[in-house]
C-alpha atoms as a PDB file:
ATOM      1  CA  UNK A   1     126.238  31.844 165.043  1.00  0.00           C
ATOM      2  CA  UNK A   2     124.899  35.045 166.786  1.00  0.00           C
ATOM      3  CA  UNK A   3     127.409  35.002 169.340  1.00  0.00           C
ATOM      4  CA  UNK A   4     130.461  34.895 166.680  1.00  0.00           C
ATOM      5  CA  UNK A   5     128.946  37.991 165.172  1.00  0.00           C
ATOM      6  CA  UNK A   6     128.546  39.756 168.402  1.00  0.00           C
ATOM      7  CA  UNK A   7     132.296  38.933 169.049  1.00  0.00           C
ATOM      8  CA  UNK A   8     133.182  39.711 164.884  1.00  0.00           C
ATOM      9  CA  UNK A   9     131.510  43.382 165.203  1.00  0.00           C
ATOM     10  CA  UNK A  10     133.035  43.532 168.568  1.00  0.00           C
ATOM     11  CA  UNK A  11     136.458  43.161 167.385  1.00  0.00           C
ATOM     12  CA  UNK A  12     136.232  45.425 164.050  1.00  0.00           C
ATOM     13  CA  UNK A  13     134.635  48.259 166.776  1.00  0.00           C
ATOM     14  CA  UNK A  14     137.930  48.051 168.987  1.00  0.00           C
ATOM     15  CA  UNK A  15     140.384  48.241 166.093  1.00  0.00           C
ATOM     16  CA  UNK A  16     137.998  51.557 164.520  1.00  0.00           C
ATOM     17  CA  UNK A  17     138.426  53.209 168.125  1.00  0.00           C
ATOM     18  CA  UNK A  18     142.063  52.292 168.542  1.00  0.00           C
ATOM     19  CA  UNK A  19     143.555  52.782 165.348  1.00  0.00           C
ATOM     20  CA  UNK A  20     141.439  54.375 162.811  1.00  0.00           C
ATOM     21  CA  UNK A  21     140.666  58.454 162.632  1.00  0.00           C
ATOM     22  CA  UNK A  22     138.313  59.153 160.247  1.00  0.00           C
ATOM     23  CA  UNK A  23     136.711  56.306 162.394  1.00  0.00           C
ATOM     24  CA  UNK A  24     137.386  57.470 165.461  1.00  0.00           C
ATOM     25  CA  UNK A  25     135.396  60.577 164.248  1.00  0.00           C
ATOM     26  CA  UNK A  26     131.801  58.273 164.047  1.00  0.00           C
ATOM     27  CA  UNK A  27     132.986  56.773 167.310  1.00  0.00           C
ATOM     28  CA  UNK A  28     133.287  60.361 169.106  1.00  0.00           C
ATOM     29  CA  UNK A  29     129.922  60.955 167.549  1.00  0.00           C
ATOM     30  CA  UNK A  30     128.165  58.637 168.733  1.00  0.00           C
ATOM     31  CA  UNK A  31     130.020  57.925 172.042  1.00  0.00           C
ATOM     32  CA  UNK A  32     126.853  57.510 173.949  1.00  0.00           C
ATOM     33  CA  UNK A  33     124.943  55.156 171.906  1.00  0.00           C
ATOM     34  CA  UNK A  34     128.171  52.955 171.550  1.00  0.00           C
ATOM     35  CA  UNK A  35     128.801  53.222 175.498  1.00  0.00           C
ATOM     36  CA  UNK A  36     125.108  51.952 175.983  1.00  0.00           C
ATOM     37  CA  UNK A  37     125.265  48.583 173.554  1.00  0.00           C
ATOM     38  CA  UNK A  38     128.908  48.172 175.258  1.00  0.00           C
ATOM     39  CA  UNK A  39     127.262  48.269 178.991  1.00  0.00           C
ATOM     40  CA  UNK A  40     125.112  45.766 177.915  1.00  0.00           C
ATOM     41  CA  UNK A  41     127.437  43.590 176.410  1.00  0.00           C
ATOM     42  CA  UNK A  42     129.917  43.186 179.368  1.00  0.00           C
ATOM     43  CA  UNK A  43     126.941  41.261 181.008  1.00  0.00           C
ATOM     44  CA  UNK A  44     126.622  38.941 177.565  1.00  0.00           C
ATOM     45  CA  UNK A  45     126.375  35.109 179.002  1.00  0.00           C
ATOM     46  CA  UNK A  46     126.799  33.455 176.304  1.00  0.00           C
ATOM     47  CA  UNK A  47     130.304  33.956 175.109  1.00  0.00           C
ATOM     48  CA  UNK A  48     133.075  35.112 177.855  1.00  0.00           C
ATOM     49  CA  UNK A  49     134.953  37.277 174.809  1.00  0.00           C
ATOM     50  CA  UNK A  50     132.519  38.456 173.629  1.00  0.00           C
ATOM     51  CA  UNK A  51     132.147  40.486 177.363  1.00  0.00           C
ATOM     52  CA  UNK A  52     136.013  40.781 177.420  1.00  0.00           C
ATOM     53  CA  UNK A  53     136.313  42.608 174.083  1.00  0.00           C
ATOM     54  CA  UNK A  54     133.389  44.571 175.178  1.00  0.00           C
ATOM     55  CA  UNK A  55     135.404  45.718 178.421  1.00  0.00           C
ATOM     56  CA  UNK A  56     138.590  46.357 176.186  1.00  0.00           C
ATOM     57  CA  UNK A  57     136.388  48.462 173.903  1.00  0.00           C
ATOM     58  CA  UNK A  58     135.137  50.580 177.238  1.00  0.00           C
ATOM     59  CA  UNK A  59     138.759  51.188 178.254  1.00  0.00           C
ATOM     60  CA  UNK A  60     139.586  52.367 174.353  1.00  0.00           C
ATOM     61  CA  UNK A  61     136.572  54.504 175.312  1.00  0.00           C
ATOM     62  CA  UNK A  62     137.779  56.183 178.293  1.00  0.00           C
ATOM     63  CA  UNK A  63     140.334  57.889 176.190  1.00  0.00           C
ATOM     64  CA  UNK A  64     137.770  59.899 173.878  1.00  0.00           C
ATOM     65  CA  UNK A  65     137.009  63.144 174.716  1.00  0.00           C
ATOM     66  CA  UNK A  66     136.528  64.413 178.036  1.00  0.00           C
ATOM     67  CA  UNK A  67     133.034  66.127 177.207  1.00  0.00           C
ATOM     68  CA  UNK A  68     131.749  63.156 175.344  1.00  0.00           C
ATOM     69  CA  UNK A  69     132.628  60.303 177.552  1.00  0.00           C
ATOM     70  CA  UNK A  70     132.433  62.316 181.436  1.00  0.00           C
ATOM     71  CA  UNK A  71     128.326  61.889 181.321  1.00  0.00           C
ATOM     72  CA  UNK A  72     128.591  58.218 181.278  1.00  0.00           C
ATOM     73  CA  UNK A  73     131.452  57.913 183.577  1.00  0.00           C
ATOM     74  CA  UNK A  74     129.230  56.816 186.913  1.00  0.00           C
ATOM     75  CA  UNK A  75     126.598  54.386 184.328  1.00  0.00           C
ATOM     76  CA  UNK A  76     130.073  52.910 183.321  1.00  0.00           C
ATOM     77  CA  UNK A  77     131.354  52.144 186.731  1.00  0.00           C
ATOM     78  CA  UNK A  78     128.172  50.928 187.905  1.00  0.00           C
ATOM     79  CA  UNK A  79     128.175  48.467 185.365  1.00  0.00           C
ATOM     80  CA  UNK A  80     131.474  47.248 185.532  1.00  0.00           C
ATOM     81  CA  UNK A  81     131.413  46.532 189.018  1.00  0.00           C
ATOM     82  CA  UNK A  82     129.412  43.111 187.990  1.00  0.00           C
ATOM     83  CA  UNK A  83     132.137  42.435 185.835  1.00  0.00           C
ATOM     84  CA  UNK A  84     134.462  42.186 188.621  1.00  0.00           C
ATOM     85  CA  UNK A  85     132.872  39.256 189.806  1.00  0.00           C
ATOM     86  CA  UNK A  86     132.626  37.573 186.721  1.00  0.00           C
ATOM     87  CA  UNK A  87     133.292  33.845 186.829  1.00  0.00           C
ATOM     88  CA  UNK A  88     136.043  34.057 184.211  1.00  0.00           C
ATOM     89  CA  UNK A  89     139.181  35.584 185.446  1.00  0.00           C
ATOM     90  CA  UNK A  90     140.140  36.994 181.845  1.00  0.00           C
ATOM     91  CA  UNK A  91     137.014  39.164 181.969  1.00  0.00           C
ATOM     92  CA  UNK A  92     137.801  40.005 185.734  1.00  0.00           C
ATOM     93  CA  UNK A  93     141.063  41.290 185.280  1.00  0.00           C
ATOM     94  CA  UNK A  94     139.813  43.711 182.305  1.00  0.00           C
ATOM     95  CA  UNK A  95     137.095  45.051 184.317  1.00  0.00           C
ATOM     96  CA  UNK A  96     139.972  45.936 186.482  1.00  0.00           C
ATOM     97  CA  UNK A  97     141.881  47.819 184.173  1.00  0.00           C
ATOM     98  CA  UNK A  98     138.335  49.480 182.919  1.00  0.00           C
ATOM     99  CA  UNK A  99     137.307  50.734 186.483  1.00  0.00           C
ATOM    100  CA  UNK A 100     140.943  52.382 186.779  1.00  0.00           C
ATOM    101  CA  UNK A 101     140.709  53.695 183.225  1.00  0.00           C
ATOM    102  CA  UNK A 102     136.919  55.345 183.569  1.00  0.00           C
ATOM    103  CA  UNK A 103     137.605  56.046 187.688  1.00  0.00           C
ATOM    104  CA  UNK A 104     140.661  58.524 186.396  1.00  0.00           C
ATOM    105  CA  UNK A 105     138.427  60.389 184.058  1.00  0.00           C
ATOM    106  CA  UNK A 106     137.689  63.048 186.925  1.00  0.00           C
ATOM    107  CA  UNK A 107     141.023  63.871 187.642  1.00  0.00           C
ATOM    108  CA  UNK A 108     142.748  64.195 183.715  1.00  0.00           C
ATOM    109  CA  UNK A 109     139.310  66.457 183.636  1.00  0.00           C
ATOM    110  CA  UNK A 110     141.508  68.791 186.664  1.00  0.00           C
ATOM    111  CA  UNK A 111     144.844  68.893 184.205  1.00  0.00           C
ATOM    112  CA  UNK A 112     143.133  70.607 181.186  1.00  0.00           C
END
């Protein structure tokens, strides 16, 4: 049951940070603390969505402000190197897209 919640508040986080602004305003607020649950998520063994969804909700992530997200960017690559040898390819191939997504960071910092 705990690992259908985990995935439930998982997927209700992802849609707030993609698609919802006075929800994306909490999110922005509290970018660090989400970041941190979210790092320890993508290592979750129990359920392999519930450490994709926590991947997808990283890469939603990467496009929050520059000043909130930048201090996390190396913790967040770190991590997600150990998803890229996940057993699951599903989880693999979002860990790709995540590294690209928080590994650009620096460089959209240069174009403001």
């Amino acid at each position: 049951m705990e690992n259908d919640s985990n995935w439930e508040v998982l997927l209700w986080l992802l849609d707030i940070i993609v698609s919802s602004h006075l929800g994306q305003e909490a999110v922005v607020e509290n970018a660090y603390i989400i970041i941190n649950r979210l790092l320890v998520l993508i290592s979750y063994p129990h359920m392999m969505l519930v450490r994709e969804t926590a991947i997808q909700c990283l890469v939603a992530m990467s496009a929050l402000p520059h000043t909130r997200i930048y201090p996390m960017r190396s913790q967040v690559l770190r991590a997600i190197s150990n998803a890229l040898d996940d057993p699951k390819r599903a989880v693999r191939q979002e860990a790709v897209r995540c590294r690209q997504a928080w590994a650009t960071i620096a460089s959209r910092s240069l174009q403001y």
